[in-house]
N, C-alpha and C. Protein backbone atom coordinates (compact mmCIF):
# COMPACT_ATOMS: atom_id res chain seq x y z
N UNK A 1 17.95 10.75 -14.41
CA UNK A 1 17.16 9.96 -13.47
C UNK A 1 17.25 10.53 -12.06
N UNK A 2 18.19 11.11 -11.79
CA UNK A 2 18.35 11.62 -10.23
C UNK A 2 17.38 12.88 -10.04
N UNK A 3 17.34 13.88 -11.24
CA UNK A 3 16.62 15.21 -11.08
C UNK A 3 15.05 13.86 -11.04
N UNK A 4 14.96 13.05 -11.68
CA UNK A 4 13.72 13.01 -11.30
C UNK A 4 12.96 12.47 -10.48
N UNK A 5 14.13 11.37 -9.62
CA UNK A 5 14.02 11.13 -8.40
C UNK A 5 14.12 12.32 -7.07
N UNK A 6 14.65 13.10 -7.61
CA UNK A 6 14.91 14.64 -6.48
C UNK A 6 13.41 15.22 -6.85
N UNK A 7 12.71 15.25 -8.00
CA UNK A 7 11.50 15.52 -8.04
C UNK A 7 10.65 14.60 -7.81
N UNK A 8 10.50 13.86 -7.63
CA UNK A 8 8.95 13.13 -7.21
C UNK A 8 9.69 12.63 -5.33
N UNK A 9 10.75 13.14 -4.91
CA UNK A 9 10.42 12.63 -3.97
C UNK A 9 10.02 14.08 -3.08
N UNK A 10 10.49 15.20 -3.79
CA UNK A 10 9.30 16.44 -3.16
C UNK A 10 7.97 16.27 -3.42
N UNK A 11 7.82 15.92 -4.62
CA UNK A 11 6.20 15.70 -4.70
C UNK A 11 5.59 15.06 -3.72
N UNK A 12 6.27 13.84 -3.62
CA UNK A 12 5.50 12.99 -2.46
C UNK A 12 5.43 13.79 -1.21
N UNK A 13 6.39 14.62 -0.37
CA UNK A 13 6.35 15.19 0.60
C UNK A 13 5.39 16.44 0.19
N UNK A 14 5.17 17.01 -0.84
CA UNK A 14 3.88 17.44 -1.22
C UNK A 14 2.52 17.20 -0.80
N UNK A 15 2.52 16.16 -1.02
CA UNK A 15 1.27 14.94 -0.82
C UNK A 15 1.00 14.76 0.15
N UNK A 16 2.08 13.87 0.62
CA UNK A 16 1.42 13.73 2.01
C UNK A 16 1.51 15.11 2.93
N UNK A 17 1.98 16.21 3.00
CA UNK A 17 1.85 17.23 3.32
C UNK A 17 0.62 17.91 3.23
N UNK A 18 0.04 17.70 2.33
CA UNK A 18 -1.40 18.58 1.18
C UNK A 18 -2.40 17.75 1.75
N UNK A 19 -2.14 16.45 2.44
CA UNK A 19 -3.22 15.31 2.95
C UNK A 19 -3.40 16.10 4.56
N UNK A 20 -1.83 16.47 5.46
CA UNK A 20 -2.14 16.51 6.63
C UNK A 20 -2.47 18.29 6.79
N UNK A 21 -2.92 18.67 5.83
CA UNK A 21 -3.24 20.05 5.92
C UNK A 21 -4.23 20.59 5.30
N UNK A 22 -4.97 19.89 4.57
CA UNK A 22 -6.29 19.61 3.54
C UNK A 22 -6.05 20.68 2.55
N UNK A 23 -4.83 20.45 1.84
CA UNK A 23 -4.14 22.17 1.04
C UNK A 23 -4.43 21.71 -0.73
N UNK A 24 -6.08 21.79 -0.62
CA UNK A 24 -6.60 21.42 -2.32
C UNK A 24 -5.97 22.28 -2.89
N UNK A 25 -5.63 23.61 -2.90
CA UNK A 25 -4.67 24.09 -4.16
C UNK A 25 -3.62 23.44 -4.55
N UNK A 26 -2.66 22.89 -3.29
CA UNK A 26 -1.96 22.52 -4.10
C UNK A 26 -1.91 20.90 -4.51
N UNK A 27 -3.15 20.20 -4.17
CA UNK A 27 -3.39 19.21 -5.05
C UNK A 27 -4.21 19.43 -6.37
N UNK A 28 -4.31 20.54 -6.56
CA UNK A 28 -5.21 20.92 -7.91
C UNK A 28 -3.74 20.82 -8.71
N UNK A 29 -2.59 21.38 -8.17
CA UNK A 29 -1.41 21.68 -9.44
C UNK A 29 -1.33 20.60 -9.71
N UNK A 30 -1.14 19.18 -8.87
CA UNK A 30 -0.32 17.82 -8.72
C UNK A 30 -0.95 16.64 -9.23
N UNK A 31 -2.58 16.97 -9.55
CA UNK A 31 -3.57 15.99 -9.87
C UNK A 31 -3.54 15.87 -11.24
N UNK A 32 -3.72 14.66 -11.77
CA UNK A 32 -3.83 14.50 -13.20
C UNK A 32 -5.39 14.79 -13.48
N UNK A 33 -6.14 15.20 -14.68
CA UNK A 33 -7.28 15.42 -14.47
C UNK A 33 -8.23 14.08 -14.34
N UNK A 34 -7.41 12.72 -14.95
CA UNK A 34 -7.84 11.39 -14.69
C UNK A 34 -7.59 11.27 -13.56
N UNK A 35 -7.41 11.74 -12.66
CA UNK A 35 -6.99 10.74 -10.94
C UNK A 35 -7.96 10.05 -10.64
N UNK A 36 -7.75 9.12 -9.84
CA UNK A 36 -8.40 8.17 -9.19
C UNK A 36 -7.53 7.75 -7.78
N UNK A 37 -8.52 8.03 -6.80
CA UNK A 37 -7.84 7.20 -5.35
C UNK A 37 -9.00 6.38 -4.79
N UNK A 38 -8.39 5.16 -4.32
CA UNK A 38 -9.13 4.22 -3.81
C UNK A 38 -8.89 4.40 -2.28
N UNK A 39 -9.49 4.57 -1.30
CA UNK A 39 -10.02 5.40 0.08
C UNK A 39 -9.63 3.86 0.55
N UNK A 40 -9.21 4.11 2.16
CA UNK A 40 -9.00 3.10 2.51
C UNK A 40 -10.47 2.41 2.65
N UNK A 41 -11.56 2.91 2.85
CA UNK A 41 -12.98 2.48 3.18
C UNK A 41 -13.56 1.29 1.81
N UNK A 42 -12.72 1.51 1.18
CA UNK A 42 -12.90 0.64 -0.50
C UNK A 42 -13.25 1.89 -1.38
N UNK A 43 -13.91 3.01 -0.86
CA UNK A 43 -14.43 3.51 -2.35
C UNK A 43 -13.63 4.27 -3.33
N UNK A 44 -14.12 4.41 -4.10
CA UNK A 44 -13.16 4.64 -5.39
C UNK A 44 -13.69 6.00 -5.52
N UNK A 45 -12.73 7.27 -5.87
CA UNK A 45 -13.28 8.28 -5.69
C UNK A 45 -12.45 9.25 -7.39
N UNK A 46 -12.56 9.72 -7.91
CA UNK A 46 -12.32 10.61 -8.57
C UNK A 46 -11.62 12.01 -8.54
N UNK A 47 -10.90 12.88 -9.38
CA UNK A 47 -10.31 13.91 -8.78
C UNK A 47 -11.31 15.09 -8.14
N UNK A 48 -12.34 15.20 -9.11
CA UNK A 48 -13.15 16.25 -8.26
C UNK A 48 -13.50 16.02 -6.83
N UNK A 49 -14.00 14.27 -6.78
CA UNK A 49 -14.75 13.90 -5.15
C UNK A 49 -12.92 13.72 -4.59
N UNK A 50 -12.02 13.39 -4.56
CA UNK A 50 -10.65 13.58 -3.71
C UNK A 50 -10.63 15.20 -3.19
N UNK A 51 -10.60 15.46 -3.94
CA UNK A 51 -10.43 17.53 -3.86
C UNK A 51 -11.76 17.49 -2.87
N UNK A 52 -13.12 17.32 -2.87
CA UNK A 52 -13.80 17.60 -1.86
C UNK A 52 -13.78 17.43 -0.80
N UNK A 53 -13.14 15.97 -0.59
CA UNK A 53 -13.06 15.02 0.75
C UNK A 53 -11.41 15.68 1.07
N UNK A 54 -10.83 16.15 0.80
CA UNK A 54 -9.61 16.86 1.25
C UNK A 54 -9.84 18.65 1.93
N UNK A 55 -10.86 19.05 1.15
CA UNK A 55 -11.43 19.97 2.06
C UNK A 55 -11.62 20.03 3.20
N UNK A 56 -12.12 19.15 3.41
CA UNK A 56 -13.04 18.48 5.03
C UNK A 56 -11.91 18.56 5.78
N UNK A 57 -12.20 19.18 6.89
CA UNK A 57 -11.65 19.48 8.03
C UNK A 57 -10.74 17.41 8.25
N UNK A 58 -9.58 17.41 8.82
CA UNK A 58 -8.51 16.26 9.20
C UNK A 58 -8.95 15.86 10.22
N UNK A 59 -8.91 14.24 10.36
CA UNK A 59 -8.98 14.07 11.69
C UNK A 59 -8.22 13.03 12.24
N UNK A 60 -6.61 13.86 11.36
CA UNK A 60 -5.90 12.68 11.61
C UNK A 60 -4.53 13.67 11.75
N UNK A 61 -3.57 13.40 12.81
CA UNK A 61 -2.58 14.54 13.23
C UNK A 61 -0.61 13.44 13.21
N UNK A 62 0.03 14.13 12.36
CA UNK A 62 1.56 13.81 12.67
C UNK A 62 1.99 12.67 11.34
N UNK A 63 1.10 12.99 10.50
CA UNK A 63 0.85 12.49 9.25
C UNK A 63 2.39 12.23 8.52
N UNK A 64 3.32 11.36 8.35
CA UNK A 64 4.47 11.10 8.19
C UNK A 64 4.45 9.79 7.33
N UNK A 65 5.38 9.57 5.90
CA UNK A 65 5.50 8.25 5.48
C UNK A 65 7.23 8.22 5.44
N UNK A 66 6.98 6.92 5.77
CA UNK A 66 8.28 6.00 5.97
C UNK A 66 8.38 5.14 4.79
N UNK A 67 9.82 4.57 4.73
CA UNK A 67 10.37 3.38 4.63
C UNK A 67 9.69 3.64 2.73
N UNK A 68 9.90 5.02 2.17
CA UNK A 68 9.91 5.52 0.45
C UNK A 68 10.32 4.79 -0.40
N UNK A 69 9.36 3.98 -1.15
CA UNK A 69 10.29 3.94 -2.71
C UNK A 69 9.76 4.33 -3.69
N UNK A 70 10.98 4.91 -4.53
CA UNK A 70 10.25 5.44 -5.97
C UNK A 70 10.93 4.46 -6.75
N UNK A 71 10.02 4.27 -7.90
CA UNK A 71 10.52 3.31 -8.86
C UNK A 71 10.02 3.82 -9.91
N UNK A 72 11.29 3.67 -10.94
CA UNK A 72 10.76 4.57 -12.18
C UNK A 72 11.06 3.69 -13.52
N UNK A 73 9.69 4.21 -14.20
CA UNK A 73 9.79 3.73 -15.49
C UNK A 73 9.33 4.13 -16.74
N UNK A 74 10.53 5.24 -17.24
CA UNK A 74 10.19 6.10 -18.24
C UNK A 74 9.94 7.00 -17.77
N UNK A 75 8.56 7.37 -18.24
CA UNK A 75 7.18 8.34 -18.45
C UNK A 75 6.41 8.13 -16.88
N UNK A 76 6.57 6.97 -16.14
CA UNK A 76 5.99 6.55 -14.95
C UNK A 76 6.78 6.16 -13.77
N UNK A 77 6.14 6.82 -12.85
CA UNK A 77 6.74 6.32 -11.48
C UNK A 77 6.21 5.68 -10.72
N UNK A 78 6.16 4.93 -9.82
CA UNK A 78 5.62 4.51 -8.64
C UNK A 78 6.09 4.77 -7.44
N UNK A 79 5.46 5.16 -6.73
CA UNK A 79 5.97 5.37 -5.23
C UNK A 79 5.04 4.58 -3.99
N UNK A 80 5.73 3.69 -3.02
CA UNK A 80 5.19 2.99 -2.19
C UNK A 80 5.87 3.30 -0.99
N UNK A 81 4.78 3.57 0.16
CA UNK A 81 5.44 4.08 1.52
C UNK A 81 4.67 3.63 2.53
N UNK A 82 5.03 3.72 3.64
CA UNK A 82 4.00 3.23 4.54
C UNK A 82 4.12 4.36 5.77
N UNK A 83 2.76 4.73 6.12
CA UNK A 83 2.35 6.09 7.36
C UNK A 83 2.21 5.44 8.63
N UNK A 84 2.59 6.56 9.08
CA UNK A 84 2.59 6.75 10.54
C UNK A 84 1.52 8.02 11.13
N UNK A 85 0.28 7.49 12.00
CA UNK A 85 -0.51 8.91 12.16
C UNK A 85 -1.06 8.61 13.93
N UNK A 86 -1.47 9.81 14.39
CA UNK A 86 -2.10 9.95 15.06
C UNK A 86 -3.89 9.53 15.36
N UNK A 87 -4.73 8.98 15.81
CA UNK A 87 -6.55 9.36 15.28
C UNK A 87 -6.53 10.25 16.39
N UNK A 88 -7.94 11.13 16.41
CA UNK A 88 -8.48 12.21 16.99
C UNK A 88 -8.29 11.72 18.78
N UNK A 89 -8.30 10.08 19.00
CA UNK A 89 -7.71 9.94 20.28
C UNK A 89 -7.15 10.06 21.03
N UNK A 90 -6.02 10.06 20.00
CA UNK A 90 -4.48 9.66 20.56
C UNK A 90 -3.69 8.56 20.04
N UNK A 91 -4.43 7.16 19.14
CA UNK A 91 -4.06 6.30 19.09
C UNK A 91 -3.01 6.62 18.19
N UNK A 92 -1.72 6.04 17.78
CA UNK A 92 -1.07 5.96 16.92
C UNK A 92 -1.18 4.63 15.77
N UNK A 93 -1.47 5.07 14.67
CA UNK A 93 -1.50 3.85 13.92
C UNK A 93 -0.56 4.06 12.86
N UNK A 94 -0.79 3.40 11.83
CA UNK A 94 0.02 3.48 10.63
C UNK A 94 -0.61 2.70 9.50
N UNK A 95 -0.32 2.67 8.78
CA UNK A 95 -1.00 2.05 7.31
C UNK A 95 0.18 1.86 5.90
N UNK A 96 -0.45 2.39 4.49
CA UNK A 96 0.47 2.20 3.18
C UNK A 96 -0.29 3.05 2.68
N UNK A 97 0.54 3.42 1.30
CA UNK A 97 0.24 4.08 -0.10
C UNK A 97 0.74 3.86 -1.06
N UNK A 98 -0.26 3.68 -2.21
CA UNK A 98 0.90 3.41 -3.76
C UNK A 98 0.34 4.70 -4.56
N UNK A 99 1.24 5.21 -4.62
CA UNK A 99 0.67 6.21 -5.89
C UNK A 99 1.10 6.30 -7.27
N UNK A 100 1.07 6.51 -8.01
CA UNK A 100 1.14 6.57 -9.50
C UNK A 100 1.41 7.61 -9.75
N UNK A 101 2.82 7.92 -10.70
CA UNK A 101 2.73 9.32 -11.39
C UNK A 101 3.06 9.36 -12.90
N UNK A 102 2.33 9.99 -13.72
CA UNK A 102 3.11 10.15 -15.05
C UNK A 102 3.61 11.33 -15.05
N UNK A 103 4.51 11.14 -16.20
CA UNK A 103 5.49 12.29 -16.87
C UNK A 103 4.52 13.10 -18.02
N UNK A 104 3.88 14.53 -17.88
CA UNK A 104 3.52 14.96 -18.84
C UNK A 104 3.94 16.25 -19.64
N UNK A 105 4.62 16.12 -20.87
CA UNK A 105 5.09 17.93 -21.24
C UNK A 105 5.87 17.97 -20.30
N UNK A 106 7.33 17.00 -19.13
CA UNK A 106 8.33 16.91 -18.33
C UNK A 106 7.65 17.96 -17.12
N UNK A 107 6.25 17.71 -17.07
CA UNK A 107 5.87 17.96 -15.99
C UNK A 107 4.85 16.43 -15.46
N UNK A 108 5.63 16.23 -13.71
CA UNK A 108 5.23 15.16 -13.20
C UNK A 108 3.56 15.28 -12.73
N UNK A 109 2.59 14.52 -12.70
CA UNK A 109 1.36 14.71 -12.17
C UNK A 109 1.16 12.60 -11.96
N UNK A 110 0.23 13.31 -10.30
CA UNK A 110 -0.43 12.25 -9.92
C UNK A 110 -1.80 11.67 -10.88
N UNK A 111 -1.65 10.27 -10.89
CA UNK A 111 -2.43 9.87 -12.10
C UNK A 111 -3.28 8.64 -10.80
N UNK A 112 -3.15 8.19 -10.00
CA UNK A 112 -3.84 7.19 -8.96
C UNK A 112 -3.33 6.98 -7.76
N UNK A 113 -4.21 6.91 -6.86
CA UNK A 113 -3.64 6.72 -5.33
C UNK A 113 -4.42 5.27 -4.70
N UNK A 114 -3.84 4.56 -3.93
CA UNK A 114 -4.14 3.50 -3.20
C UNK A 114 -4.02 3.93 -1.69
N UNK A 115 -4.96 3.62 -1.11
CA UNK A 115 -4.41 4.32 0.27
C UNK A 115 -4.98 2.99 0.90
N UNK A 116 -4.40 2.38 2.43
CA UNK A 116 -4.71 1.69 3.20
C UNK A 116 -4.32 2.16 4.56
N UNK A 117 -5.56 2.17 5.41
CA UNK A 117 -4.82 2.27 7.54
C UNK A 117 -5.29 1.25 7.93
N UNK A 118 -4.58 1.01 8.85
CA UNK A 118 -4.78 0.05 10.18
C UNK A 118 -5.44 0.93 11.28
């Protein structure tokens, strides 16, 4: 349980790393081919439309999550955190994330994302 808490909590710094740098390769390794993230805007987006909208130039700077938990069960993890960001202003805000991971062939992949900002 610890190697696999030592692994998904790089993953997550993966993630949100791969978010504040728009680095689709390496969310192509990390994506389940089912993904699904729900945008803070409500829409529900898919892995191909995530990978597009991660392309797109950021317009959000100092991209950091706090206050981590992973919770594991089995084959599945959950991880819930809450961000801290910059907007193109200056403002500092912050928001949440739940993401979902399964265990596949003892390789971990993102299977759903929840994202919310303030």
């Amino acid at each position: 349980m610890a190697d696999d808490l030592e692994v998904l909590e790089q993953l997550n710094r993966d993630y949100v790393a791969s978010v504040q740098h728009s680095d689709v390769e390496r969310f192509e390794q990390i994506l389940a081919a089912e993904f699904y993230c729900s945008n803070p805007d409500g829409s529900l987006v898919d892995r191909r439309e995530f990978l597009e909208q991660t392309a797109r130039p950021v317009t959000v700077s100092g991209l950091e999550a706090r206050d981590v938990k992973i919770r594991l069960f089995g084959n599945v993890a959950i991880i819930h955190a809450r961000t801290t960001y910059k907007t193109a202003d200056g403002a500092t805000k912050t928001g949440r994330y739940t993401d979902v991971w399964a265990r596949r062939d003892g390789t971990w992949l993102a299977v759903s994302a929840h994202v919310t900002r303030g």
